[in-house]
C-alpha atoms as a PDB file:
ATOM      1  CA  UNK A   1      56.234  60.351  39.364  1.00  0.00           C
ATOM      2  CA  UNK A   2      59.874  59.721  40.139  1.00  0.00           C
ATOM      3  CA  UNK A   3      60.479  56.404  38.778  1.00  0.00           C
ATOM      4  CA  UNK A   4      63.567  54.289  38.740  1.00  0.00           C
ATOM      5  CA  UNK A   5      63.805  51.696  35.711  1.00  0.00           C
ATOM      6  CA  UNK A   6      66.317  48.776  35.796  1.00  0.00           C
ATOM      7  CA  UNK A   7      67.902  47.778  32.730  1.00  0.00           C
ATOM      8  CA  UNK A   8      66.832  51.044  30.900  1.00  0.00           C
ATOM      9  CA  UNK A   9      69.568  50.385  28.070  1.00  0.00           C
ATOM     10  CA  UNK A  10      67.739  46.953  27.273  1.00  0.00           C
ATOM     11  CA  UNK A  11      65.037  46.441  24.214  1.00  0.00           C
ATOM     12  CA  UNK A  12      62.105  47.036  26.717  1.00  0.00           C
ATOM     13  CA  UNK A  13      63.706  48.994  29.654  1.00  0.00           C
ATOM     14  CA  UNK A  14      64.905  52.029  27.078  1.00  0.00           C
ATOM     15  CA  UNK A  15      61.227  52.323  25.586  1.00  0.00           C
ATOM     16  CA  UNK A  16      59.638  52.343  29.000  1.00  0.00           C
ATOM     17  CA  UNK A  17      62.101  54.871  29.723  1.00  0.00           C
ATOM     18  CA  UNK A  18      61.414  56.611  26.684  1.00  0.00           C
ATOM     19  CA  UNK A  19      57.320  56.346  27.065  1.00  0.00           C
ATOM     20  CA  UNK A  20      57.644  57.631  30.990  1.00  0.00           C
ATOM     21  CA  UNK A  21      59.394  60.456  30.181  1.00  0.00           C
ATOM     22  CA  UNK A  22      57.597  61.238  27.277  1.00  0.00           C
ATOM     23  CA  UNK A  23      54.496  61.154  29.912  1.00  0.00           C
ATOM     24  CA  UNK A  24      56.401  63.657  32.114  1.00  0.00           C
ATOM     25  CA  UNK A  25      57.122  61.500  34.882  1.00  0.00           C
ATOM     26  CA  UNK A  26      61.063  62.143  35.945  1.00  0.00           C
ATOM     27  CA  UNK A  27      63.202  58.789  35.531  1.00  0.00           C
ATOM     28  CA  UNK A  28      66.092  57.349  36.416  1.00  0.00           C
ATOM     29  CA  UNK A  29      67.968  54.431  34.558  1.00  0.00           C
ATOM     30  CA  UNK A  30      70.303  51.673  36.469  1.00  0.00           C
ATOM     31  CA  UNK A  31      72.015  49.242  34.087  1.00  0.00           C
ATOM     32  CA  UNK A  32      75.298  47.865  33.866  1.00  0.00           C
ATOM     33  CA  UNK A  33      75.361  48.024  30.135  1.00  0.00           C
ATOM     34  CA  UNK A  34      76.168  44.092  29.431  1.00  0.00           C
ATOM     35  CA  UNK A  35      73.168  43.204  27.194  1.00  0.00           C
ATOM     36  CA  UNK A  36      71.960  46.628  26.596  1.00  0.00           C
ATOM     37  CA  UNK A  37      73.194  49.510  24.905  1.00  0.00           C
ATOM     38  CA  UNK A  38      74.464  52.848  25.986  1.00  0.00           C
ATOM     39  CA  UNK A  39      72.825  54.275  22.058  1.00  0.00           C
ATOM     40  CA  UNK A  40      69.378  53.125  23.516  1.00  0.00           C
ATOM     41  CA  UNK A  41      69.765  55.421  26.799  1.00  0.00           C
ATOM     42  CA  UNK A  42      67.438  58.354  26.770  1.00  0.00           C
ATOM     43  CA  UNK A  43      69.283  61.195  27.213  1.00  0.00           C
ATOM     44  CA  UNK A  44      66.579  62.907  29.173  1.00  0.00           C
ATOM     45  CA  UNK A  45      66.975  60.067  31.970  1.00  0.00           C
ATOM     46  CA  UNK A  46      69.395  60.081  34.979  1.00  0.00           C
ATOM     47  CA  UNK A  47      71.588  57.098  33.935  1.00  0.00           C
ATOM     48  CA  UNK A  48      73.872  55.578  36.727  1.00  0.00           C
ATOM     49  CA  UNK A  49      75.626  52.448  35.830  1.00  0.00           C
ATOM     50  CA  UNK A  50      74.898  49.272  38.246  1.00  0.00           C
ATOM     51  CA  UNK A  51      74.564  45.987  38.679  1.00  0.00           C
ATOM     52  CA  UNK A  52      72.342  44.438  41.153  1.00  0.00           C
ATOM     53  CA  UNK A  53      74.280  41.547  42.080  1.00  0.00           C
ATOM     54  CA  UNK A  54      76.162  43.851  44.340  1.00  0.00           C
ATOM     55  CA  UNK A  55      73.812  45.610  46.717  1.00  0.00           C
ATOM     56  CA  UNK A  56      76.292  47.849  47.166  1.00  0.00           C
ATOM     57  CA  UNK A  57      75.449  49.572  44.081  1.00  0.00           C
ATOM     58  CA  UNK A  58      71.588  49.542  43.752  1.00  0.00           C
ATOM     59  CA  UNK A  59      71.312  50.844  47.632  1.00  0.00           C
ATOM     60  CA  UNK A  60      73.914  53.515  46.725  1.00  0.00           C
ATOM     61  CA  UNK A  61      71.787  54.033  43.656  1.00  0.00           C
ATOM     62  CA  UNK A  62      68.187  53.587  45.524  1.00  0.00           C
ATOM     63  CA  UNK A  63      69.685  56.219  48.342  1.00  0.00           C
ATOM     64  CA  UNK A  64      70.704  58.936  45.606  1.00  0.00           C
ATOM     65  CA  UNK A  65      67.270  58.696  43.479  1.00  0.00           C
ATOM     66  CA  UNK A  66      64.817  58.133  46.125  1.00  0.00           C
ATOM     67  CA  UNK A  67      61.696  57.048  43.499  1.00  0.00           C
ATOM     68  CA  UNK A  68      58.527  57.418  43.782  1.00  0.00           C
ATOM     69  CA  UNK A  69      58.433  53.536  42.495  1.00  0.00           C
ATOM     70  CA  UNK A  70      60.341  50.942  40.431  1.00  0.00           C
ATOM     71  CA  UNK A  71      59.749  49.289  37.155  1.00  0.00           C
ATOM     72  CA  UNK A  72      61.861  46.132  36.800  1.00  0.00           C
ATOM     73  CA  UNK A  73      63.044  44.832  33.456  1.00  0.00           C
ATOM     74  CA  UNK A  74      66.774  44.130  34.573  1.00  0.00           C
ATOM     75  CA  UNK A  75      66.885  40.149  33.876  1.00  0.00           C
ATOM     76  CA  UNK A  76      68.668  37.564  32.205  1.00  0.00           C
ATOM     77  CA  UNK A  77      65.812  36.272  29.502  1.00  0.00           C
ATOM     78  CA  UNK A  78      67.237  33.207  27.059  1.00  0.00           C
ATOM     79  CA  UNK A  79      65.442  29.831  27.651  1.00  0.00           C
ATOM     80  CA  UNK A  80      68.297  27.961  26.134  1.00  0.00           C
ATOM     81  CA  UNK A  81      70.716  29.667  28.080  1.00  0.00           C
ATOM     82  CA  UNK A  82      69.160  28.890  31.192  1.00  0.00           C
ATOM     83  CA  UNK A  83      69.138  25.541  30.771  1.00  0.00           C
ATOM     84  CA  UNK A  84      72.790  25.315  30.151  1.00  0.00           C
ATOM     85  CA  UNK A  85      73.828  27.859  32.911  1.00  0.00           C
ATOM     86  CA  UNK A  86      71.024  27.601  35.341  1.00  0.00           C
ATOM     87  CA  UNK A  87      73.304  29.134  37.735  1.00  0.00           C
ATOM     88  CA  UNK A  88      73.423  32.478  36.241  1.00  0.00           C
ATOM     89  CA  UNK A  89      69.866  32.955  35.972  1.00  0.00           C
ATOM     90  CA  UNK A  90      69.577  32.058  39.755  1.00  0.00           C
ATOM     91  CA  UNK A  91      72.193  34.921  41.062  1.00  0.00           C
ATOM     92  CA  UNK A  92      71.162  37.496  38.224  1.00  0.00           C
ATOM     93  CA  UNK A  93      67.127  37.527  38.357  1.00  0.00           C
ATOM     94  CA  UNK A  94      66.589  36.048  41.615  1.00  0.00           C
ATOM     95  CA  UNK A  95      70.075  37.289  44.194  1.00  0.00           C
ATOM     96  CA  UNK A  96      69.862  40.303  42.548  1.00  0.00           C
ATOM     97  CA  UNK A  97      66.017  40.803  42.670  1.00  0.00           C
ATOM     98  CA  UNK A  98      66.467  40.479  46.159  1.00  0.00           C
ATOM     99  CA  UNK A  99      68.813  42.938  46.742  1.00  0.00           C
ATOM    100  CA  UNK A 100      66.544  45.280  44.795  1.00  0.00           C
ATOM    101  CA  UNK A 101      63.739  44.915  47.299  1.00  0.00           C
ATOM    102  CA  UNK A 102      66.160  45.204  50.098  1.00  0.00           C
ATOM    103  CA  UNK A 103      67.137  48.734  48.509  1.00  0.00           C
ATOM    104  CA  UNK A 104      63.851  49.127  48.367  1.00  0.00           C
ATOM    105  CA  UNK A 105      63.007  48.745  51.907  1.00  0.00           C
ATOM    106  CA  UNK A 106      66.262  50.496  53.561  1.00  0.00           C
ATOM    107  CA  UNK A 107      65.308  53.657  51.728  1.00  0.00           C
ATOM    108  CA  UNK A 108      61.239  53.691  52.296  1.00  0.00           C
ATOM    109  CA  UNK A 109      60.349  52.096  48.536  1.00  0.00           C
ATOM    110  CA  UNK A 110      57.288  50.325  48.485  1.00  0.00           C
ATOM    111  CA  UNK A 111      55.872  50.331  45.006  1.00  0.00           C
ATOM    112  CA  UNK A 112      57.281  47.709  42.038  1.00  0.00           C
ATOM    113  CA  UNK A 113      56.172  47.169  38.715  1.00  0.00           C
ATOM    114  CA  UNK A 114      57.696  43.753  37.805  1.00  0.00           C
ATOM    115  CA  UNK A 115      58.464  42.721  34.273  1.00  0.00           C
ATOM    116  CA  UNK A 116      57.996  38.674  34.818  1.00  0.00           C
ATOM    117  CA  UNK A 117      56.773  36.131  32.342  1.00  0.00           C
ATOM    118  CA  UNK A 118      54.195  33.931  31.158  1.00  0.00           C
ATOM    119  CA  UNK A 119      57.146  31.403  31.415  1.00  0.00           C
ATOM    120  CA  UNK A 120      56.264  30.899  35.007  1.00  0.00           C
ATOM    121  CA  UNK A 121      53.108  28.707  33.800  1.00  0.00           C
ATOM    122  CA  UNK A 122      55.022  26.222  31.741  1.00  0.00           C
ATOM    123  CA  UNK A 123      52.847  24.285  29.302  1.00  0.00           C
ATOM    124  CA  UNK A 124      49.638  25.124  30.078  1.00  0.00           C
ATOM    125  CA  UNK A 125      46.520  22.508  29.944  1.00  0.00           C
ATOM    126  CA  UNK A 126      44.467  25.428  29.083  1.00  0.00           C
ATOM    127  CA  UNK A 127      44.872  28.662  26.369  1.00  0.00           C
ATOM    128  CA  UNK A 128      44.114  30.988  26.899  1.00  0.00           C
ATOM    129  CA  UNK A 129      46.195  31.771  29.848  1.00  0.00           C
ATOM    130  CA  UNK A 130      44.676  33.757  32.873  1.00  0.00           C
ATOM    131  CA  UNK A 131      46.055  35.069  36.125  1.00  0.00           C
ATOM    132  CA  UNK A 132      44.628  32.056  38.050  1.00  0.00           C
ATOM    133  CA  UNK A 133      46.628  29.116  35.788  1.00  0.00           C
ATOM    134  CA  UNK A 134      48.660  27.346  37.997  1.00  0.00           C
ATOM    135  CA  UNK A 135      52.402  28.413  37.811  1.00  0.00           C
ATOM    136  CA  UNK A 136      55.092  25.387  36.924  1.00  0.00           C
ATOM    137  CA  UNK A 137      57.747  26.428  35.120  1.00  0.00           C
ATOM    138  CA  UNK A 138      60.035  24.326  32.576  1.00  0.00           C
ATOM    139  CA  UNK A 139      63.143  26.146  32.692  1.00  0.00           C
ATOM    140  CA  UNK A 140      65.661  28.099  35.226  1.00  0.00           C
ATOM    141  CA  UNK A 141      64.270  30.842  33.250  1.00  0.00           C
ATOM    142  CA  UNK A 142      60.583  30.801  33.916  1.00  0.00           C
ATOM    143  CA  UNK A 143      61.548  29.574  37.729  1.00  0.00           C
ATOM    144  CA  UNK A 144      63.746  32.131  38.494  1.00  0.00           C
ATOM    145  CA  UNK A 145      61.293  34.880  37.653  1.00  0.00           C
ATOM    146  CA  UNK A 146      58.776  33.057  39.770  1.00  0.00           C
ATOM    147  CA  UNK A 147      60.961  32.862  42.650  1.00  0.00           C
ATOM    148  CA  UNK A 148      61.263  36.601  42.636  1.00  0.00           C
ATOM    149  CA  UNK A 149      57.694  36.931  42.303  1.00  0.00           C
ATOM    150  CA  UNK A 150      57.455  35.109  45.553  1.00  0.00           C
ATOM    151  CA  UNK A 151      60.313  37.171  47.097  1.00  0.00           C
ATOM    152  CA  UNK A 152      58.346  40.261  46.317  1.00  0.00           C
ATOM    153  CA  UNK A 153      55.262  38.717  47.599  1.00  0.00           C
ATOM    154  CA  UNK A 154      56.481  38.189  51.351  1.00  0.00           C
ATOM    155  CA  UNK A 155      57.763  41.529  50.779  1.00  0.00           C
ATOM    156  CA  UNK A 156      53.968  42.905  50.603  1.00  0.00           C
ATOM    157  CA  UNK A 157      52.860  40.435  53.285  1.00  0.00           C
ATOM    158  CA  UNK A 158      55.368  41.864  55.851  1.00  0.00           C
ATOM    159  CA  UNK A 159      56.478  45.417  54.682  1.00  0.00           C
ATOM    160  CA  UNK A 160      53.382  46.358  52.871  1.00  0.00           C
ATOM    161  CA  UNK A 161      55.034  46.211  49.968  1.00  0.00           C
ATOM    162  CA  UNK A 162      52.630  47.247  46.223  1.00  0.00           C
ATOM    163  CA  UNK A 163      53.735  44.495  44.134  1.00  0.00           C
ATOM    164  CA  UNK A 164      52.479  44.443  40.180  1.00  0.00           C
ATOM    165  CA  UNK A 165      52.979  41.101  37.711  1.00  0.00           C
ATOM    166  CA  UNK A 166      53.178  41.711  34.827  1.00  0.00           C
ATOM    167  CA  UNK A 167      53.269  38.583  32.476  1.00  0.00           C
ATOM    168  CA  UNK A 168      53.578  38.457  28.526  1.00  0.00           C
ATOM    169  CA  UNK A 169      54.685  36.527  26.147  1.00  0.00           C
ATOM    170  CA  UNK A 170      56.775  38.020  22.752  1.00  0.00           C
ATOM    171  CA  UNK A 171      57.225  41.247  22.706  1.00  0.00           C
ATOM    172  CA  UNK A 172      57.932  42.630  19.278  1.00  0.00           C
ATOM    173  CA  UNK A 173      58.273  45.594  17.339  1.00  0.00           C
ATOM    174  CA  UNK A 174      59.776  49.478  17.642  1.00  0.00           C
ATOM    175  CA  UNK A 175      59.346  52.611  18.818  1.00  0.00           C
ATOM    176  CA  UNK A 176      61.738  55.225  17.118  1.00  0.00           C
ATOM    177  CA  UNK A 177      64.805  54.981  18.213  1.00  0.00           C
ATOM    178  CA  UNK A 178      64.587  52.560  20.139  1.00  0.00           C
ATOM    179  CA  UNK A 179      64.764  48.994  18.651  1.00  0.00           C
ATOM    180  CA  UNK A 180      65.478  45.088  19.430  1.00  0.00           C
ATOM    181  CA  UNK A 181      69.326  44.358  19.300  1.00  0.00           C
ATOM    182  CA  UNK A 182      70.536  41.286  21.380  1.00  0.00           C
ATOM    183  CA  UNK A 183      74.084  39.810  21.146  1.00  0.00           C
ATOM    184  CA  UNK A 184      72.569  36.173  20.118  1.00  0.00           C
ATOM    185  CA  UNK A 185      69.286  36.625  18.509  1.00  0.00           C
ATOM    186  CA  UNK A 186      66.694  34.142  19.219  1.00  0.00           C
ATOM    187  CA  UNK A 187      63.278  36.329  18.675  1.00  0.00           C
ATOM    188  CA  UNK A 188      61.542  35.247  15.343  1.00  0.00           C
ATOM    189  CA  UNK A 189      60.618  38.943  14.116  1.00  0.00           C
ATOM    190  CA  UNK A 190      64.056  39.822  14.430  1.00  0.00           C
ATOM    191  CA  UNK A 191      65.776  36.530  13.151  1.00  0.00           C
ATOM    192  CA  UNK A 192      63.110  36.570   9.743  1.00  0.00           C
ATOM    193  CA  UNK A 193      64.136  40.019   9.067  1.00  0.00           C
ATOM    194  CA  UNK A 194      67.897  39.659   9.085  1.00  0.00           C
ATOM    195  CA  UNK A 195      66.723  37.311   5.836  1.00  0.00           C
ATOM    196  CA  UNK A 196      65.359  40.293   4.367  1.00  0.00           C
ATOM    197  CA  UNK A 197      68.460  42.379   5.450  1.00  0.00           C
ATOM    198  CA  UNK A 198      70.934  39.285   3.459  1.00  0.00           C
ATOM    199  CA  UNK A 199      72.242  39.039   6.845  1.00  0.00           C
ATOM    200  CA  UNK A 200      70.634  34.854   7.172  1.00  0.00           C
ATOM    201  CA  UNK A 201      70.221  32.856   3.935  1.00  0.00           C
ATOM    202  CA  UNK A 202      66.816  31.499   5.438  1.00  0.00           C
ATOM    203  CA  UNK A 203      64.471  31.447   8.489  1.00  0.00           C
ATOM    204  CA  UNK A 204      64.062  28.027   9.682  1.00  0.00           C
ATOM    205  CA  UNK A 205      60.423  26.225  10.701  1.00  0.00           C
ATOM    206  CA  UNK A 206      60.589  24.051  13.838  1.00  0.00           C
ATOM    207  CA  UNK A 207      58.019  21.597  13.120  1.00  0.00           C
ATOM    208  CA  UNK A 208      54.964  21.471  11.205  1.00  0.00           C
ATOM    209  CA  UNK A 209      52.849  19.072  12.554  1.00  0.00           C
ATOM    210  CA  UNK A 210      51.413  20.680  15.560  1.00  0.00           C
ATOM    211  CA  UNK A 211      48.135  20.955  16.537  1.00  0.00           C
ATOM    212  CA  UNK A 212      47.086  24.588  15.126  1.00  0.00           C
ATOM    213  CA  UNK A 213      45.507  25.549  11.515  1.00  0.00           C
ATOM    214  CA  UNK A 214      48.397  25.624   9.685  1.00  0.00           C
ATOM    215  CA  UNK A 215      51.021  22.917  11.877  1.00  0.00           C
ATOM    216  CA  UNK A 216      53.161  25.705  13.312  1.00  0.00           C
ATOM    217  CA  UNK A 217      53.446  27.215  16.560  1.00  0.00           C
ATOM    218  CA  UNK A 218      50.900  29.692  17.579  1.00  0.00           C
ATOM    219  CA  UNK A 219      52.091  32.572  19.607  1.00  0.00           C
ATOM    220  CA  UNK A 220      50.904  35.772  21.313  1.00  0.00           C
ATOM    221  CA  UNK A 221      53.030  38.822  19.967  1.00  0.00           C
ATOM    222  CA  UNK A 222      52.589  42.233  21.733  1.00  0.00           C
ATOM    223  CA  UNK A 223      54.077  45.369  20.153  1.00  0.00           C
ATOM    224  CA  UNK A 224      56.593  47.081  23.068  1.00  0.00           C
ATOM    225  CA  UNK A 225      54.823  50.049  23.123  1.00  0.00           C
ATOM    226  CA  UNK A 226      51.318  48.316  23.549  1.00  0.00           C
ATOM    227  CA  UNK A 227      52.950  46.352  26.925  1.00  0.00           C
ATOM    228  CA  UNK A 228      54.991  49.854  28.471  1.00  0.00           C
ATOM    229  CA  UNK A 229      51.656  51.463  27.937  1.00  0.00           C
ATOM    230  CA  UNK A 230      50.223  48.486  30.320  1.00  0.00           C
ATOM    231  CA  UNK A 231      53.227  49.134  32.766  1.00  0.00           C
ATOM    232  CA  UNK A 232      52.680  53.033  33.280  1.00  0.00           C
ATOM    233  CA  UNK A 233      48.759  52.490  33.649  1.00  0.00           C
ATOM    234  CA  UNK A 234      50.042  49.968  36.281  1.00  0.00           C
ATOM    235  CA  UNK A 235      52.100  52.655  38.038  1.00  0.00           C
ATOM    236  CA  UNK A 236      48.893  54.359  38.788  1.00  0.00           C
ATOM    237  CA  UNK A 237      47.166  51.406  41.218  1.00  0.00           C
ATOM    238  CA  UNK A 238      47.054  51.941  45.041  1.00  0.00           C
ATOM    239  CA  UNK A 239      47.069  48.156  45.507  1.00  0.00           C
ATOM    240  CA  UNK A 240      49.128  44.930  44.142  1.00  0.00           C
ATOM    241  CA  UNK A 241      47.944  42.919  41.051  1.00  0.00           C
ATOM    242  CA  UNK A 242      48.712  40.617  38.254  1.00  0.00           C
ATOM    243  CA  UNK A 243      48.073  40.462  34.655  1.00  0.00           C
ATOM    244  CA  UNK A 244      49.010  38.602  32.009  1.00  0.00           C
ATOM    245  CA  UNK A 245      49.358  40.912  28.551  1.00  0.00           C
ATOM    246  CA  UNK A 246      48.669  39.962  24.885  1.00  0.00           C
ATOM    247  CA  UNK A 247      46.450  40.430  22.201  1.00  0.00           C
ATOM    248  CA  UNK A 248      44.628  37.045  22.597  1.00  0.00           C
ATOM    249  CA  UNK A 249      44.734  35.355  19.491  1.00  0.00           C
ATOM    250  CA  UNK A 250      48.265  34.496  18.279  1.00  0.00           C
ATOM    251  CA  UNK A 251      49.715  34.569  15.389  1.00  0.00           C
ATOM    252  CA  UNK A 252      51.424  31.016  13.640  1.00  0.00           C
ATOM    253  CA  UNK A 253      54.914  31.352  12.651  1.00  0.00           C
ATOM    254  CA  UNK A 254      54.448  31.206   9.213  1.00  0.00           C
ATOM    255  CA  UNK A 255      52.199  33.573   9.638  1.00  0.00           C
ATOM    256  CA  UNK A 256      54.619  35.702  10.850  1.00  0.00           C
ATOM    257  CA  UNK A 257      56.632  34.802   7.952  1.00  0.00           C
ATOM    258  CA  UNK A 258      54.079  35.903   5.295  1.00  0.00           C
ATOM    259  CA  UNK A 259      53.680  38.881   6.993  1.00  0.00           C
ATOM    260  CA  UNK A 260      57.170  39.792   6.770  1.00  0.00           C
ATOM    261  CA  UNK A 261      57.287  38.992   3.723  1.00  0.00           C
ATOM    262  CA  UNK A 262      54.434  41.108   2.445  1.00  0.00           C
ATOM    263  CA  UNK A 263      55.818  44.286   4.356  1.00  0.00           C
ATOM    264  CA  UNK A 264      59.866  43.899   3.076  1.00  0.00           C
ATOM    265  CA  UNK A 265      58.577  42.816  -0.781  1.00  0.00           C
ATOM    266  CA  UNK A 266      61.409  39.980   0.086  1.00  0.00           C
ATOM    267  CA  UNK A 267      60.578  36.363  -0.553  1.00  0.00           C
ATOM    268  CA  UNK A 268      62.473  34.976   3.147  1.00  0.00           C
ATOM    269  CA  UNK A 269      63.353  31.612   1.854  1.00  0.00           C
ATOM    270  CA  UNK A 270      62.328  29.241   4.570  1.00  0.00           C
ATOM    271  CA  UNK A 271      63.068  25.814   5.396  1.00  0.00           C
ATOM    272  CA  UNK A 272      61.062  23.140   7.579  1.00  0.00           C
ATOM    273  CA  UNK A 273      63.398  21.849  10.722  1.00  0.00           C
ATOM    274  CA  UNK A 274      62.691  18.983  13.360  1.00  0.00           C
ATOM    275  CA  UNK A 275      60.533  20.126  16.099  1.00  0.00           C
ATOM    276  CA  UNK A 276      62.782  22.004  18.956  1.00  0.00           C
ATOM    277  CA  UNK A 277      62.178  19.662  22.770  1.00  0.00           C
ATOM    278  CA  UNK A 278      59.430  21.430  25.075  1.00  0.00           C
ATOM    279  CA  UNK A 279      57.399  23.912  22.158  1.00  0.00           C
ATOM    280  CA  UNK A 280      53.895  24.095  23.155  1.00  0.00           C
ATOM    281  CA  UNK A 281      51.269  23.781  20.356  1.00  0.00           C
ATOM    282  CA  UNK A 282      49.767  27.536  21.067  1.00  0.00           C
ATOM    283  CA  UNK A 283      50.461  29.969  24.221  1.00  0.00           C
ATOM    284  CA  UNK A 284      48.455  32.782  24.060  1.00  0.00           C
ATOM    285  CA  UNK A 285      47.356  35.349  27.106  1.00  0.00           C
ATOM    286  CA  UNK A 286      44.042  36.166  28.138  1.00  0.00           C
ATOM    287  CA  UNK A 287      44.076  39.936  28.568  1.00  0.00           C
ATOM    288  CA  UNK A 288      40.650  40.575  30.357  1.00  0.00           C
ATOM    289  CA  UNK A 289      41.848  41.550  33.509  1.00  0.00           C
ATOM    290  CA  UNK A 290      44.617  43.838  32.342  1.00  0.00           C
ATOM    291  CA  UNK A 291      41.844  45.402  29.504  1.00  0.00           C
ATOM    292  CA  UNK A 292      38.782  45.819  32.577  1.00  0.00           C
ATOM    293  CA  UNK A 293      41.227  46.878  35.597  1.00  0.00           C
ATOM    294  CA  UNK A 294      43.627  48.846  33.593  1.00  0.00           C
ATOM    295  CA  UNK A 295      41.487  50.197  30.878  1.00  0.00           C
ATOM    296  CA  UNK A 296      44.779  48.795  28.396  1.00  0.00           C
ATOM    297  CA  UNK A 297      43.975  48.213  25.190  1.00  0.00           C
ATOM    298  CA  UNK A 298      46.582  46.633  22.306  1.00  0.00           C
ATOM    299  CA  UNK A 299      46.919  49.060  19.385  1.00  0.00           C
ATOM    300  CA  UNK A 300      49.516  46.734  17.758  1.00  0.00           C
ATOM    301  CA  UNK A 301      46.678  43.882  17.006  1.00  0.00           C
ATOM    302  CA  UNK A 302      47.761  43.174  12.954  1.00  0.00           C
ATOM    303  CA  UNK A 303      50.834  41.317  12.466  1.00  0.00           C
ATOM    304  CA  UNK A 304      51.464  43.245   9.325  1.00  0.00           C
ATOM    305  CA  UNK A 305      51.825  46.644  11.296  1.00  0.00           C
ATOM    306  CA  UNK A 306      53.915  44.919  14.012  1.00  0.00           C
ATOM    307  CA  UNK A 307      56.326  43.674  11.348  1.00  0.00           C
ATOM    308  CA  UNK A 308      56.509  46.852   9.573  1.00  0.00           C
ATOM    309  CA  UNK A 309      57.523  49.137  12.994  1.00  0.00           C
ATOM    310  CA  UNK A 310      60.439  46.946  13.426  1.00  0.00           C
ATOM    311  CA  UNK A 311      61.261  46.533   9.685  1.00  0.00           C
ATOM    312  CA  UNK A 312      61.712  50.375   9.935  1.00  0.00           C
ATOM    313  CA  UNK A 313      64.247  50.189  12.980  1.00  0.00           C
ATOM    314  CA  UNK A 314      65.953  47.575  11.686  1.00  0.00           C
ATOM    315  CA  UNK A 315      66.505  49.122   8.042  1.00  0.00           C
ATOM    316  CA  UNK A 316      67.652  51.681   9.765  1.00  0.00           C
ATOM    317  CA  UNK A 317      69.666  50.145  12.168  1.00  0.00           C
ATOM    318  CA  UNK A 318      71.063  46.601  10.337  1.00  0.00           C
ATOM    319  CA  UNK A 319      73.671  46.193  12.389  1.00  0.00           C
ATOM    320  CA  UNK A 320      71.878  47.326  15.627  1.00  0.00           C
ATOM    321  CA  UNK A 321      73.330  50.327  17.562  1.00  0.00           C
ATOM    322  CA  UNK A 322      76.768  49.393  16.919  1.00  0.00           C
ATOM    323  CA  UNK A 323      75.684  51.879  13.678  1.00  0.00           C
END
């Protein structure tokens, strides 16, 4: 297929890129380069530098490539920073979603894969979380994502539009040369290893008093090539769908923590920190529907291994691609 990616230069845009090609389909990459890198573009792809707040730019783009279909990543993505600058997420995810689907439609377009989020539930009353959980999200964030979600479906109600969901949690890991490198850091994987690097004295705990085994945070963590591998099987359906992606049964941070430090042979110093407003107790994904419909199934199920494929990247890469 001809596929056009948006925000191939980010952490998870440039490895779907990479995995699509690498599957022989013929891609094209529109990014305009602010939070990802121009290292991380495959060279094999057609890169043409965009951004789709100005429609301008992604019809011009969406005239030129003429895809077979569109995988989405292009998206602002830091909770905090949406809830200081709620603004931004509104005109970056949602305007320019919108003029995405417009490009869409002018030029004959019909098929999206959409990376959204399992933000869009909130705080669930139930975990796991299926398709059919009832969407209220607790941050600019989560609603912005759902508000294109909602865009895209009136686009299938009234242009026929084949929209796919797909919602996940924390995405983690490596593949090759293509790593996680974000101008403020707020992923745990990433943050504990820049311990083991001597870039951060510690890693800091956010409570330990919640309501899992060991009082930490339970989360699902799904290796990046594990969710593009759910995104190309998703190219592949004739109608629209949802899924929600993980591996089901979460790991605790300090899990994560031990894990790191059995894989780097460094002792990550941590220290215990009041709880941050809003964490959930656990948020993990139920999976069925992706695993039954899709026939996806996680590789990337021990912590240890997920660690280890971005302890790799980032030894090689310690100050990300500014190397």
């Amino acid at each position: 297929m001809k596929v056009l990616v948006t925000g191939g230069a980010g952490y998870i845009g440039s490895v779907a890129t990479k995995m699509l090609i690498d599957a022989s389909n013929d891609v094209a990459v529109f990014d305009n380069l602010e939070l990802g890198h121009e290292e991380a573009l495959d060279p094999r792809a057609l890169f043409i530098k965009g951004d789709l707040r100005d429609f301008d730019s992604i019809s011009s783009a969406m005239e030129q490539v003429k895809p077979d279909a569109v995988m989405h990543f292009a998206a602002y993505a830091q909770v905090p920073e949406s809830m200081e600058k709620p603004e931004i997420y509104f005109r970056n995810n949602v305007v320019g979603g919108i003029n995405l689907a417009e490009a869409m439609f002018n030029n004959g377009v019909d098929k999206i894969v959409f990376s959204s989020t399992c933000a869009t539930y909130g705080q669930p009353e139930i975990v796991p979380i299926d398709e059919k959980t009832p969407q209220h999200p607790t941050n600019p964030y989560g609603e912005s994502k759902l508000m294109f979600e909602k865009t895209l479906n009136w686009y299938r109600e009234l242009h026929g539009f084949k929209t796919i969901f797909l919602r996940y949690f924390n995405v983690c890991g490596a593949a090759g040369r293509c790593g996680e490198d974000h101008a403020v850091e707020s992923h745990l994987i990433p943050l504990i290893l820049q311990v083991a690097l001597g870039q951060r004295e510690k890693i800091f705990i956010y409570g330990d008093d919640y309501n899992t085994p060991d009082g930490t945070c339970v989360r699902d963590y799904v290796h990046v090539t594990d969710l593009i591998d759910a995104h190309i099987r998703a190219l592949s359906l004739e109608d629209s769908n949802i899924f929600n992606l993980g591996v089901g049964n979460g790991f605790s941070v300090k899990e994560v923590i031990e894990a790191a430090r059995e894989v780097t042979g460094h002792p990550i110093p941590s220290e215990m920190a009041p709880r941050r407003a809003g964490d959930p107790d656990k948020l993990v994904a139920a999976s069925a529907k992706a695993k039954n419909v899709l026939g996806w199934e996680p590789k990337f199920t021990n912590m240890n291994d997920i660690v280890e494929s971005a302890w790799e990247w980032h030894q090689s890469h310690p100050n990300g691609y500014s190397n």
